[in-house]
N, C-alpha and C. Protein backbone atom coordinates (compact mmCIF):
# COMPACT_ATOMS: atom_id res chain seq x y z
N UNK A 1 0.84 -1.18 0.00
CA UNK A 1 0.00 0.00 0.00
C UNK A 1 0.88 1.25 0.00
N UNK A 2 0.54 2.59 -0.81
CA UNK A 2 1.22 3.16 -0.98
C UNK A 2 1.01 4.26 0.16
N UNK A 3 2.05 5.17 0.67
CA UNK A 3 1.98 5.87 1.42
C UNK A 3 1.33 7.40 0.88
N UNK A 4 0.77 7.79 2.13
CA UNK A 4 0.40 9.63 1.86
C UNK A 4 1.51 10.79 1.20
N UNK A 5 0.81 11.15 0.36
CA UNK A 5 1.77 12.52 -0.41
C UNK A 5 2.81 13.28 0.78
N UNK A 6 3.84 12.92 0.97
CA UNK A 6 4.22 14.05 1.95
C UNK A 6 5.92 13.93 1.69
N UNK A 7 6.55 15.12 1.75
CA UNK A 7 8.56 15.03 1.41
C UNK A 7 8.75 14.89 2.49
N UNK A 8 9.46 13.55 2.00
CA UNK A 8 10.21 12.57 3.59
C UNK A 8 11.39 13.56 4.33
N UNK A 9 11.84 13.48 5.83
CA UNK A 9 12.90 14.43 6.01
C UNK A 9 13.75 13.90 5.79
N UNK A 10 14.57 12.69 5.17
CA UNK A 10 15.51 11.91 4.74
C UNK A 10 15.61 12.01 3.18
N UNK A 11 16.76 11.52 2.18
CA UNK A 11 16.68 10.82 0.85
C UNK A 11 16.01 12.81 -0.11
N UNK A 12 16.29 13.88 0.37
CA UNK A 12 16.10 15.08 -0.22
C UNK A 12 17.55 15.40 -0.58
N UNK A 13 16.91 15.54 -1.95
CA UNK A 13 17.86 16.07 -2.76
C UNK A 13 17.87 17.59 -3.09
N UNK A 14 16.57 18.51 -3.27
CA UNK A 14 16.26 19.99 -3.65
C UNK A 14 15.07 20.16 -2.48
N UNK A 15 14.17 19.83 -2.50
CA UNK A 15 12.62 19.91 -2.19
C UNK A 15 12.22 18.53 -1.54
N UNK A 16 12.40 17.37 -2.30
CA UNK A 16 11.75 16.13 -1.35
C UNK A 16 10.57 16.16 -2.23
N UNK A 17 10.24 16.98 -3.78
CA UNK A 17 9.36 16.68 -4.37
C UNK A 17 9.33 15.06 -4.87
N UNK A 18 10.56 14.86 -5.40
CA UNK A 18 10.45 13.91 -6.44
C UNK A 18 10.37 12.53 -5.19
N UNK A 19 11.32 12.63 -4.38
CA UNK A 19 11.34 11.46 -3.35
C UNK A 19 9.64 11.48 -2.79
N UNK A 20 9.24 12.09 -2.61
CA UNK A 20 7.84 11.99 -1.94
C UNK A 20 7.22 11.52 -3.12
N UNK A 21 6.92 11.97 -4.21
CA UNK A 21 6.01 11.33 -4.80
C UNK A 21 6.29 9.84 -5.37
N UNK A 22 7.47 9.82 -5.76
CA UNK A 22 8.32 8.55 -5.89
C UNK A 22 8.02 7.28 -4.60
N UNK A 23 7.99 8.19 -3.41
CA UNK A 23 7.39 7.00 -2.09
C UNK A 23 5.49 6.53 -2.72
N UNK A 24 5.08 7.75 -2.51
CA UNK A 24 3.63 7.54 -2.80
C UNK A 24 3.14 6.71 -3.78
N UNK A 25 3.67 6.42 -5.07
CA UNK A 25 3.67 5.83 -6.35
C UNK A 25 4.39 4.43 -6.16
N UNK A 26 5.36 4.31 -5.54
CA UNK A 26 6.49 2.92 -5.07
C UNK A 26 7.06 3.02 -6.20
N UNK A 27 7.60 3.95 -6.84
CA UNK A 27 8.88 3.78 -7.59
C UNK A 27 10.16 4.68 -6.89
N UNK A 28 11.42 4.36 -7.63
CA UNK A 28 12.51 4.99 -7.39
C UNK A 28 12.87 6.21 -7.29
N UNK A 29 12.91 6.97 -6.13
CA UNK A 29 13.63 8.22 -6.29
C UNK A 29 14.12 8.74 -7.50
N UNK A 30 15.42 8.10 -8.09
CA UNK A 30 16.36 8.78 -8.82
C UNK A 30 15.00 8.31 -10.17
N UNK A 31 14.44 7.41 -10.33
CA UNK A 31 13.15 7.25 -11.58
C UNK A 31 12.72 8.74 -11.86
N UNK A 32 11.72 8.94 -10.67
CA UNK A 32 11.40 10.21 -11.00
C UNK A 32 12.10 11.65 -11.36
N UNK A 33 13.35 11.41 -10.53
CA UNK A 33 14.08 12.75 -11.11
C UNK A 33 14.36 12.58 -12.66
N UNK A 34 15.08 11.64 -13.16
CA UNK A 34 15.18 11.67 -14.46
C UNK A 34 14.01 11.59 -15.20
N UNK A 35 12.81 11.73 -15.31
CA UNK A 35 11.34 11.90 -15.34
C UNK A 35 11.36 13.24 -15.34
N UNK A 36 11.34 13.84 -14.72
CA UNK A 36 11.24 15.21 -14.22
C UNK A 36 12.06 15.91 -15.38
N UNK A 37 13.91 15.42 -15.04
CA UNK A 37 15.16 15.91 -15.85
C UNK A 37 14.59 16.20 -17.44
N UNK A 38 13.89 14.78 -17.81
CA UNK A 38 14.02 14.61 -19.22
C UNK A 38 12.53 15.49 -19.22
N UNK A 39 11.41 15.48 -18.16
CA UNK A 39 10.23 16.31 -18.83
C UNK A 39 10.19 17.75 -19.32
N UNK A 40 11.57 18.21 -18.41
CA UNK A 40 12.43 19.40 -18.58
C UNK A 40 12.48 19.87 -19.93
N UNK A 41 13.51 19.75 -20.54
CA UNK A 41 13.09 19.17 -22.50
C UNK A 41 11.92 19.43 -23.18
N UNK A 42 10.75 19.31 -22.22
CA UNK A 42 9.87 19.68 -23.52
C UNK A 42 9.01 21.18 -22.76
N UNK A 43 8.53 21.74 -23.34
CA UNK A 43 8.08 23.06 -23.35
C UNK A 43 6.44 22.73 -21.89
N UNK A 44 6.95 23.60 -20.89
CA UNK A 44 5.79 23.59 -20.12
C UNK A 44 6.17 23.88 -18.82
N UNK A 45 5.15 24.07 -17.63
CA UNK A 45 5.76 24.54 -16.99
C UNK A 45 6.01 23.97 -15.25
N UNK A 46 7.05 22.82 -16.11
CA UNK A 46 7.70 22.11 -15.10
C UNK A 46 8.44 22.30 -13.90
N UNK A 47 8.95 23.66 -14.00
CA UNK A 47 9.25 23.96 -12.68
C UNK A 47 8.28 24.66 -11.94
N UNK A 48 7.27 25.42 -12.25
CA UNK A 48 6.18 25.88 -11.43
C UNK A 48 5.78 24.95 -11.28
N UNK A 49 5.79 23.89 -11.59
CA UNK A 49 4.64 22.68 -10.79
C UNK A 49 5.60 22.12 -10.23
N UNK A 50 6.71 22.09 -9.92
CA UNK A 50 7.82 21.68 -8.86
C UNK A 50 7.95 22.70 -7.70
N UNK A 51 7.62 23.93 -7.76
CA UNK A 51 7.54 25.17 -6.77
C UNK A 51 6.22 24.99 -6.21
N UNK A 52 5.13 24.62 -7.11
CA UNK A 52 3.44 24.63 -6.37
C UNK A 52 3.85 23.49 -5.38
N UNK A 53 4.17 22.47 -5.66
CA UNK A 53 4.31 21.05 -4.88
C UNK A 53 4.83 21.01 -3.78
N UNK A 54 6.11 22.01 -3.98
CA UNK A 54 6.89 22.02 -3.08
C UNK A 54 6.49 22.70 -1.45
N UNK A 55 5.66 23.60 -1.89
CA UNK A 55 4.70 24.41 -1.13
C UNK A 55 3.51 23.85 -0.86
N UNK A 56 2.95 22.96 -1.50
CA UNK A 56 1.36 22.70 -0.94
C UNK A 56 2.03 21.00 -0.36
N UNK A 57 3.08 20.31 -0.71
CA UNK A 57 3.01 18.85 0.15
C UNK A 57 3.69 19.14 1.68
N UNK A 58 3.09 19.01 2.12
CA UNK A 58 3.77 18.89 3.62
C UNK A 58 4.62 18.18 4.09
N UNK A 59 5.75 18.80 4.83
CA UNK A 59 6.90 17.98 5.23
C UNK A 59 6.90 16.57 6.34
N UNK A 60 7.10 15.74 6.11
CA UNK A 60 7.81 14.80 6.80
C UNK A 60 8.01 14.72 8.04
N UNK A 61 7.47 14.34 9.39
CA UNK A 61 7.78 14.65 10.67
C UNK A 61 8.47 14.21 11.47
């Protein structure tokens, strides 16, 4: 079962975006960053939705 949306206080690399959602989903940390890296590449606006996230998931306790 997958866990609640939230950036772990461990395994942060910038934000704890990608590791948190990466927990929530049960895939790999470094999966999603290169996910992210390569969604980078195409036109949109991937880092505001890395800044919204970063701000609306709640930290890790």
């Amino acid at each position: 079962m997958a866990s609640t949306l939230v950036r772990p206080s461990g395994g942060r690399w910038i934000g704890g975006v990608c590791a948190g959602l990466a927990r929530r989903f049960g895939m790999s940390p470094n999966t999603v960053r290169l996910i992210f890296v390569i969604s980078c590449l195409l036109p949109g606006p991937q880092f505001i939705a890395y800044i919204v996230l970063w701000v609306v998931m709640p930290s890790e306790r």
